[in-house]
PDB file of N, CA and C in Angstrom:
ATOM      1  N   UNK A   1     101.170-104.533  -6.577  1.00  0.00           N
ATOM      2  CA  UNK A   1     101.437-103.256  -5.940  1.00  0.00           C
ATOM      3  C   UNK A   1     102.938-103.136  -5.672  1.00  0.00           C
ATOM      4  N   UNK A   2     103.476-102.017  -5.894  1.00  0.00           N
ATOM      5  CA  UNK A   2     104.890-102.249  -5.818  1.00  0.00           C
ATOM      6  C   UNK A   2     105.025-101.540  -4.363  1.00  0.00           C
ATOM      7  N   UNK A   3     106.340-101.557  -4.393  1.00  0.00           N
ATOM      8  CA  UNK A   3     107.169-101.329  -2.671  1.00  0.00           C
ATOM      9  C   UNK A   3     107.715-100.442  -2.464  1.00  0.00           C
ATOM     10  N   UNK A   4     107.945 -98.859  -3.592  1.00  0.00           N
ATOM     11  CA  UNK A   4     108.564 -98.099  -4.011  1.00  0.00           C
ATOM     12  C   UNK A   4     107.483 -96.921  -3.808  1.00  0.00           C
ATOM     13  N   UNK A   5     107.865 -95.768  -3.264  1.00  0.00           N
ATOM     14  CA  UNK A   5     107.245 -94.446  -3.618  1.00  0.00           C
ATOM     15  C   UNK A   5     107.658 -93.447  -3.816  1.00  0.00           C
ATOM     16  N   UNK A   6     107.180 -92.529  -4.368  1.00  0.00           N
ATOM     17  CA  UNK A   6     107.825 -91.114  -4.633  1.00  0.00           C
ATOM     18  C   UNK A   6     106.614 -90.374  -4.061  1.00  0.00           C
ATOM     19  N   UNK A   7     107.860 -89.287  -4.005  1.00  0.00           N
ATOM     20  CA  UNK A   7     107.918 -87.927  -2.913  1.00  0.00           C
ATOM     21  C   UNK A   7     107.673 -86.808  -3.811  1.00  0.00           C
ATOM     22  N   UNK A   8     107.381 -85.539  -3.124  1.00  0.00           N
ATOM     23  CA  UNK A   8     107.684 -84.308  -3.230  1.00  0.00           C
ATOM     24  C   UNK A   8     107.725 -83.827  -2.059  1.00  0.00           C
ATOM     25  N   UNK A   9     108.297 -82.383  -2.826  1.00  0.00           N
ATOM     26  CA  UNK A   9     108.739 -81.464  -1.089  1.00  0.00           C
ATOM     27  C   UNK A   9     107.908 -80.128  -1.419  1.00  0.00           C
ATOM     28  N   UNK A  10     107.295 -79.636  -0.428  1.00  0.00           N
ATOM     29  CA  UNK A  10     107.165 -77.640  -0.637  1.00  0.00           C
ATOM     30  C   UNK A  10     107.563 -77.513   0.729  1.00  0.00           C
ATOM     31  N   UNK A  11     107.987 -76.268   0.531  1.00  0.00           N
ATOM     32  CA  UNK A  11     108.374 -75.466   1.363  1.00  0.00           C
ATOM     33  C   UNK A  11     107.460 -74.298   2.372  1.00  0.00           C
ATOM     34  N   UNK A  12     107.389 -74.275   3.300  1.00  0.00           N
ATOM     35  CA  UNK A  12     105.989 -73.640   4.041  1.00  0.00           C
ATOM     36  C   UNK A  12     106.679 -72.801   5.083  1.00  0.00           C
ATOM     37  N   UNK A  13     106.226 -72.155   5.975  1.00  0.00           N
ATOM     38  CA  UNK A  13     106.834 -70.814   6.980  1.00  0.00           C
ATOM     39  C   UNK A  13     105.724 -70.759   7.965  1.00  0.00           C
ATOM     40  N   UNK A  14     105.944 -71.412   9.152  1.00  0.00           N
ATOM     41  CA  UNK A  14     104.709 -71.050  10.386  1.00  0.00           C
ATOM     42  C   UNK A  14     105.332 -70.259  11.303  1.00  0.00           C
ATOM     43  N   UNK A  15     104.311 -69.631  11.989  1.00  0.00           N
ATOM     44  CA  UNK A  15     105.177 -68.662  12.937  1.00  0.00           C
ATOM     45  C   UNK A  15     104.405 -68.603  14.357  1.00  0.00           C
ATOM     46  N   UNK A  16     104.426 -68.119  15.590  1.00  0.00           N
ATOM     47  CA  UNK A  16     103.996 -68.120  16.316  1.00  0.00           C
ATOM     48  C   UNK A  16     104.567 -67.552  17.688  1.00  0.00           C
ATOM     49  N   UNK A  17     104.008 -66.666  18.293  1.00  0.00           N
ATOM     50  CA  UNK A  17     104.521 -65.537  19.411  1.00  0.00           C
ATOM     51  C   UNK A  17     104.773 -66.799  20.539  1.00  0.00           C
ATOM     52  N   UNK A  18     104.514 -68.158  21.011  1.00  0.00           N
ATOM     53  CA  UNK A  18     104.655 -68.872  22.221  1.00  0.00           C
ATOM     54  C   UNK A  18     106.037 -69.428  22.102  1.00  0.00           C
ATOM     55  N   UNK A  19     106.625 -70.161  20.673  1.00  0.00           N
ATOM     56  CA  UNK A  19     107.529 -71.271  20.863  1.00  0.00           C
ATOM     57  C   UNK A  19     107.680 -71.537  19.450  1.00  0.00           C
ATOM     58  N   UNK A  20     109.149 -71.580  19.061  1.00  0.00           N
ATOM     59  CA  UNK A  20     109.838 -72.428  17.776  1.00  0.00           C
ATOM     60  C   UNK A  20     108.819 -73.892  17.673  1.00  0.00           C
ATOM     61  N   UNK A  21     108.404 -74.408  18.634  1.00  0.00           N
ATOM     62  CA  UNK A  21     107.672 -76.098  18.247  1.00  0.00           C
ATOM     63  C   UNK A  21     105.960 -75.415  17.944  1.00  0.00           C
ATOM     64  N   UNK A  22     105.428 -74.132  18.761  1.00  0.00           N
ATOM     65  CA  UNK A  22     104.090 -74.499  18.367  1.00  0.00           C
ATOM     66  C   UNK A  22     104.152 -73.604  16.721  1.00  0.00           C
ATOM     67  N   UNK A  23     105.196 -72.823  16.274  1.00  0.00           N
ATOM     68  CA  UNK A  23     105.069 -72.535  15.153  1.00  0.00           C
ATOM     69  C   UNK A  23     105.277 -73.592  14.063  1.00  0.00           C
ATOM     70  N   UNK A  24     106.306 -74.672  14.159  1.00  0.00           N
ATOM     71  CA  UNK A  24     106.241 -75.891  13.717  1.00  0.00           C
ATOM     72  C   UNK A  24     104.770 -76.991  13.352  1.00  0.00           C
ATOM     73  N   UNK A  25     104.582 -77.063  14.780  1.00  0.00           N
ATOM     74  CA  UNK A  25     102.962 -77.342  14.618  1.00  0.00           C
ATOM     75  C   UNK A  25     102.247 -76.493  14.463  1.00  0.00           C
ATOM     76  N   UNK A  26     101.888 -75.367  14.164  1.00  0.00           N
ATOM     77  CA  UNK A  26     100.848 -74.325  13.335  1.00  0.00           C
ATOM     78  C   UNK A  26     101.343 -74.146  12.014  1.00  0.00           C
ATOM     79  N   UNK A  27     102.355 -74.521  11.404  1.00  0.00           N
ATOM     80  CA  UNK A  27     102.258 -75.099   9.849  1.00  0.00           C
ATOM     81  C   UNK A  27     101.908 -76.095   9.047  1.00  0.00           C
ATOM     82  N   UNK A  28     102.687 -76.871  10.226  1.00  0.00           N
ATOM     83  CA  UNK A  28     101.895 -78.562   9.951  1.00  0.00           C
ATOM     84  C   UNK A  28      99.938 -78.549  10.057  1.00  0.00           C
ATOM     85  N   UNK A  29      99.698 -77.906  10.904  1.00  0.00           N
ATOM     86  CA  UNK A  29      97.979 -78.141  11.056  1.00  0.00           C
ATOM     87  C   UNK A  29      97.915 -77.628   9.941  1.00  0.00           C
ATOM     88  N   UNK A  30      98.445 -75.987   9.525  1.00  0.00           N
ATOM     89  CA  UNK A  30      98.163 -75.295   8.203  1.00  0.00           C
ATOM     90  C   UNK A  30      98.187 -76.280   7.091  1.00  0.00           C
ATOM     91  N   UNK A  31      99.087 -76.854   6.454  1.00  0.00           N
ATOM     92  CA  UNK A  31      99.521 -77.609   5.914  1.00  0.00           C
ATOM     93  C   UNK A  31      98.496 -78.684   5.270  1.00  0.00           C
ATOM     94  N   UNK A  32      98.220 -79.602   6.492  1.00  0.00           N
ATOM     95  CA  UNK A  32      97.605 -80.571   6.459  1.00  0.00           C
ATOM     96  C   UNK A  32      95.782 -80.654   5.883  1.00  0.00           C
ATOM     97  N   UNK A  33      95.598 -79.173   6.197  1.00  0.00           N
ATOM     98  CA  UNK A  33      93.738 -79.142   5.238  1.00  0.00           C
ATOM     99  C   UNK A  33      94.284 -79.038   4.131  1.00  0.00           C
ATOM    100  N   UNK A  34      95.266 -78.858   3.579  1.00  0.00           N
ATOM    101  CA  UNK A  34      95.274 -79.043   1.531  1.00  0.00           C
ATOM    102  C   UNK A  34      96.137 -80.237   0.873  1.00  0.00           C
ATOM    103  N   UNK A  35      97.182 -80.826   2.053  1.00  0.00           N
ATOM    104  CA  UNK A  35      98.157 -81.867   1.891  1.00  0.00           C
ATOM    105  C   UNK A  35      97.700 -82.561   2.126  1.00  0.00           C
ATOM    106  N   UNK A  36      97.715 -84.077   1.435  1.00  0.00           N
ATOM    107  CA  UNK A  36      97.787 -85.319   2.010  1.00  0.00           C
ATOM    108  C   UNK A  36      99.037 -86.137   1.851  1.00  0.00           C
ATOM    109  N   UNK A  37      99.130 -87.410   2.349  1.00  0.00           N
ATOM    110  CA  UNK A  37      99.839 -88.127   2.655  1.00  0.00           C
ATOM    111  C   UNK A  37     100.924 -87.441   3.076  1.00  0.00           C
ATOM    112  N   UNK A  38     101.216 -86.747   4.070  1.00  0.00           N
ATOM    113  CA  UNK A  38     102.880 -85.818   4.604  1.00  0.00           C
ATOM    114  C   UNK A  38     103.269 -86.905   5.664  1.00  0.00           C
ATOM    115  N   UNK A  39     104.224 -86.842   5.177  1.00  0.00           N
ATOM    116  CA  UNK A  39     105.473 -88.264   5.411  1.00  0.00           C
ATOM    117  C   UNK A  39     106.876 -87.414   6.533  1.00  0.00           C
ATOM    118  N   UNK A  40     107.215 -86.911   6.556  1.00  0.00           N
ATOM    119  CA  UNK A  40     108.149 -85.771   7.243  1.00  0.00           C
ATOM    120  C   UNK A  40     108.225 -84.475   6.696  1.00  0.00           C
ATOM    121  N   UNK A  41     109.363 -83.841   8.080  1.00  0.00           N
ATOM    122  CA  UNK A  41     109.571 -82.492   8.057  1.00  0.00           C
ATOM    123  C   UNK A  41     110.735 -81.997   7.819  1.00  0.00           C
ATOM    124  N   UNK A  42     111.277 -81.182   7.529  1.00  0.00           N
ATOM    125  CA  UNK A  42     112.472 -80.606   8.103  1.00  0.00           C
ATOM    126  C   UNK A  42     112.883 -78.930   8.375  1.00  0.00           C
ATOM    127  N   UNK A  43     113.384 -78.934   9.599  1.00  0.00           N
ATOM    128  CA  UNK A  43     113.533 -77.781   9.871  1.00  0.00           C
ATOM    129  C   UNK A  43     114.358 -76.601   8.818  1.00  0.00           C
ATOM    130  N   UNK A  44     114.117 -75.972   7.946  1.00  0.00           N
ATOM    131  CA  UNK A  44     115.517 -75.143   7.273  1.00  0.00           C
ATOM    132  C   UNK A  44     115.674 -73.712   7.687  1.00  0.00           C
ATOM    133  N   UNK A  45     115.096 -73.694   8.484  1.00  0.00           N
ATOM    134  CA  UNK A  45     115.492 -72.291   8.760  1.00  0.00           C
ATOM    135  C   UNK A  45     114.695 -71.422   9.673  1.00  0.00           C
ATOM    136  N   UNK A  46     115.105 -71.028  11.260  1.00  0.00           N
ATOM    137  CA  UNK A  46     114.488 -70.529  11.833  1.00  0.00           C
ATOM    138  C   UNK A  46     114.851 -69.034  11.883  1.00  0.00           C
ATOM    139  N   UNK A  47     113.745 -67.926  12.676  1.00  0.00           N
ATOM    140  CA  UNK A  47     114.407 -66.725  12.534  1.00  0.00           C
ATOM    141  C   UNK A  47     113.327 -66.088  13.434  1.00  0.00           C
ATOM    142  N   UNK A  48     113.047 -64.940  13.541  1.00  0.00           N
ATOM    143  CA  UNK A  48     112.439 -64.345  14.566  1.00  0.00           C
ATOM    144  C   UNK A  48     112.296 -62.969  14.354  1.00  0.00           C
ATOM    145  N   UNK A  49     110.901 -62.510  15.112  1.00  0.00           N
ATOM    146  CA  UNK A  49     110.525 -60.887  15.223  1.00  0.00           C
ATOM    147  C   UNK A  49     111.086 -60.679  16.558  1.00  0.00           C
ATOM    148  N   UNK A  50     112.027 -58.807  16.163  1.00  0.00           N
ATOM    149  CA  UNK A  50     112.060 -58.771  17.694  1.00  0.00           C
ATOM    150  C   UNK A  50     111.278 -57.057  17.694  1.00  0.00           C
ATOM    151  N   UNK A  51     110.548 -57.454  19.729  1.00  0.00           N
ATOM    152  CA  UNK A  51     109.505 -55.965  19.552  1.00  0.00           C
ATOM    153  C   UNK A  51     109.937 -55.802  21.045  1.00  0.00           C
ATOM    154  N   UNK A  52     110.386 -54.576  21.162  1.00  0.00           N
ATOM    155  CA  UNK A  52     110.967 -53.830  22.446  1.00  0.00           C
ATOM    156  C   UNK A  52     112.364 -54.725  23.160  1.00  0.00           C
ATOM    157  N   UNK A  53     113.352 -55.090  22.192  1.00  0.00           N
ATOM    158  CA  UNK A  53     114.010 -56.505  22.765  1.00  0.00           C
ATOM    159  C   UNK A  53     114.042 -57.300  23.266  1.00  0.00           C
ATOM    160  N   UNK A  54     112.282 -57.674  22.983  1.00  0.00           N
ATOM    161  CA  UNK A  54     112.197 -59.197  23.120  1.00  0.00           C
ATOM    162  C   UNK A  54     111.282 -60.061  22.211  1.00  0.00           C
ATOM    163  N   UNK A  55     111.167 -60.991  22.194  1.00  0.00           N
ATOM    164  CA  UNK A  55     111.051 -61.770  20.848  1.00  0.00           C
ATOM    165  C   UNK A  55     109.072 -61.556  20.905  1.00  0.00           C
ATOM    166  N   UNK A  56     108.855 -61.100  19.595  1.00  0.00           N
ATOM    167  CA  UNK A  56     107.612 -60.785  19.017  1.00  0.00           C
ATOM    168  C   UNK A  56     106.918 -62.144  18.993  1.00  0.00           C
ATOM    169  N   UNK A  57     107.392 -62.441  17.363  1.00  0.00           N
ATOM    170  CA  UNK A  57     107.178 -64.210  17.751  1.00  0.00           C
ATOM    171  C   UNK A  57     108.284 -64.806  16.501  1.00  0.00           C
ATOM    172  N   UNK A  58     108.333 -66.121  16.342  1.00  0.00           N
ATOM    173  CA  UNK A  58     109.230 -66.808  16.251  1.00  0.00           C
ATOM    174  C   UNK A  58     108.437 -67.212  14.771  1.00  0.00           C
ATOM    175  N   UNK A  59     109.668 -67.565  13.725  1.00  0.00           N
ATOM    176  CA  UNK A  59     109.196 -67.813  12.698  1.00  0.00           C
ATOM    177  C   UNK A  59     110.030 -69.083  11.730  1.00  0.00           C
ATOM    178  N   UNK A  60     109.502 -69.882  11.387  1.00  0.00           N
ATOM    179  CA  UNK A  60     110.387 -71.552  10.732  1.00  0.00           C
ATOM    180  C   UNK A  60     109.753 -71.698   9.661  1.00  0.00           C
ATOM    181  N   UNK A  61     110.763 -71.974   8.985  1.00  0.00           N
ATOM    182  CA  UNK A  61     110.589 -72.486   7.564  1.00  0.00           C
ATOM    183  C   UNK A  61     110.851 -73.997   7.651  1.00  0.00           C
ATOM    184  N   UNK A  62     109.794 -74.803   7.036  1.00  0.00           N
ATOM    185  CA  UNK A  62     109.955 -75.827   6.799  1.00  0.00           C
ATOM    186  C   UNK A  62     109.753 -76.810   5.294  1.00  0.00           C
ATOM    187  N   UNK A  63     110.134 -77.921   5.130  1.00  0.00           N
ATOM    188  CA  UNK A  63     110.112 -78.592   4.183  1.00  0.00           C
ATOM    189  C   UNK A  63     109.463 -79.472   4.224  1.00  0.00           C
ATOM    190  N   UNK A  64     108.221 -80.140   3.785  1.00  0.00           N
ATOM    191  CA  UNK A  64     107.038 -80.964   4.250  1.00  0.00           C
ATOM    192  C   UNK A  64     107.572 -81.969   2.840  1.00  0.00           C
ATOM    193  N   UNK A  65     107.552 -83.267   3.173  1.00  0.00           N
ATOM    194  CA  UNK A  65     107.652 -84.381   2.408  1.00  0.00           C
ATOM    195  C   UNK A  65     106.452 -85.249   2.388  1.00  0.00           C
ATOM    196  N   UNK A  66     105.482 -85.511   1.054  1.00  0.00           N
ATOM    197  CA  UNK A  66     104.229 -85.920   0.953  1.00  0.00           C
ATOM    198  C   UNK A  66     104.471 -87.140  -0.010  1.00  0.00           C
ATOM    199  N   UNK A  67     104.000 -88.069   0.517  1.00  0.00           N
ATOM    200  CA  UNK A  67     103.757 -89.125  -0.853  1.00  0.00           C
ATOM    201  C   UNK A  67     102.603 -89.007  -2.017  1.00  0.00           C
ATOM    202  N   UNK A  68     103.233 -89.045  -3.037  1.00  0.00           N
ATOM    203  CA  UNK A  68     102.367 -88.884  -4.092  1.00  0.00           C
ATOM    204  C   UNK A  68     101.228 -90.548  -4.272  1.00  0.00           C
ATOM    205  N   UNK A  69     100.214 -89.949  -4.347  1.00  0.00           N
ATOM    206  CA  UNK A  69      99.172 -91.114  -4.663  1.00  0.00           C
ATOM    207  C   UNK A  69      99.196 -91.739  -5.792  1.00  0.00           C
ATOM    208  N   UNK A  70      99.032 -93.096  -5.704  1.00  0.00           N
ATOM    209  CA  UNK A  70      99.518 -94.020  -6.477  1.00  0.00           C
ATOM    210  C   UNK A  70      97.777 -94.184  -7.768  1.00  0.00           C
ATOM    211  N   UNK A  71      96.574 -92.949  -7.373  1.00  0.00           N
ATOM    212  CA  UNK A  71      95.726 -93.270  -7.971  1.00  0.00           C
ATOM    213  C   UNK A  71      95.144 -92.381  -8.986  1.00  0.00           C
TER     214      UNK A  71
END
């Protein structure tokens, strides 16, 4: 068995009216019923709805890093 793995990345967008983190984690849960093995995240890009000048809800793009199965 070797000691080496490879990756891929997609790119995903959760959003959510409470908080920049629970939209983070409501992509990741999204995410996770069709992904396996997700290894990290990264934030690239946050941004936001605004409704009567104040924030609708909050929206992040992220980059999910999965190990590819070795089977």
């Amino acid at each position: 068995m070797s000691d080496h793995h490879t990756y891929k990345k997609i790119e995903i967008v959760g959003s959510s009216k409470v908080s920049i983190e629970d939209a983070i984690e409501n992509a990741l849960a999204e995410c996770a019923k069709s992904v396996r093995n997700m290894d990290w995240f990264e934030v690239v890009e946050t941004r936001g709805h605004i409704v009567d000048g104040k924030v609708g809800h909050y929206q992040v793009t992220l980059k999910i890093g999965f190990r590819l199965s070795n089977s």
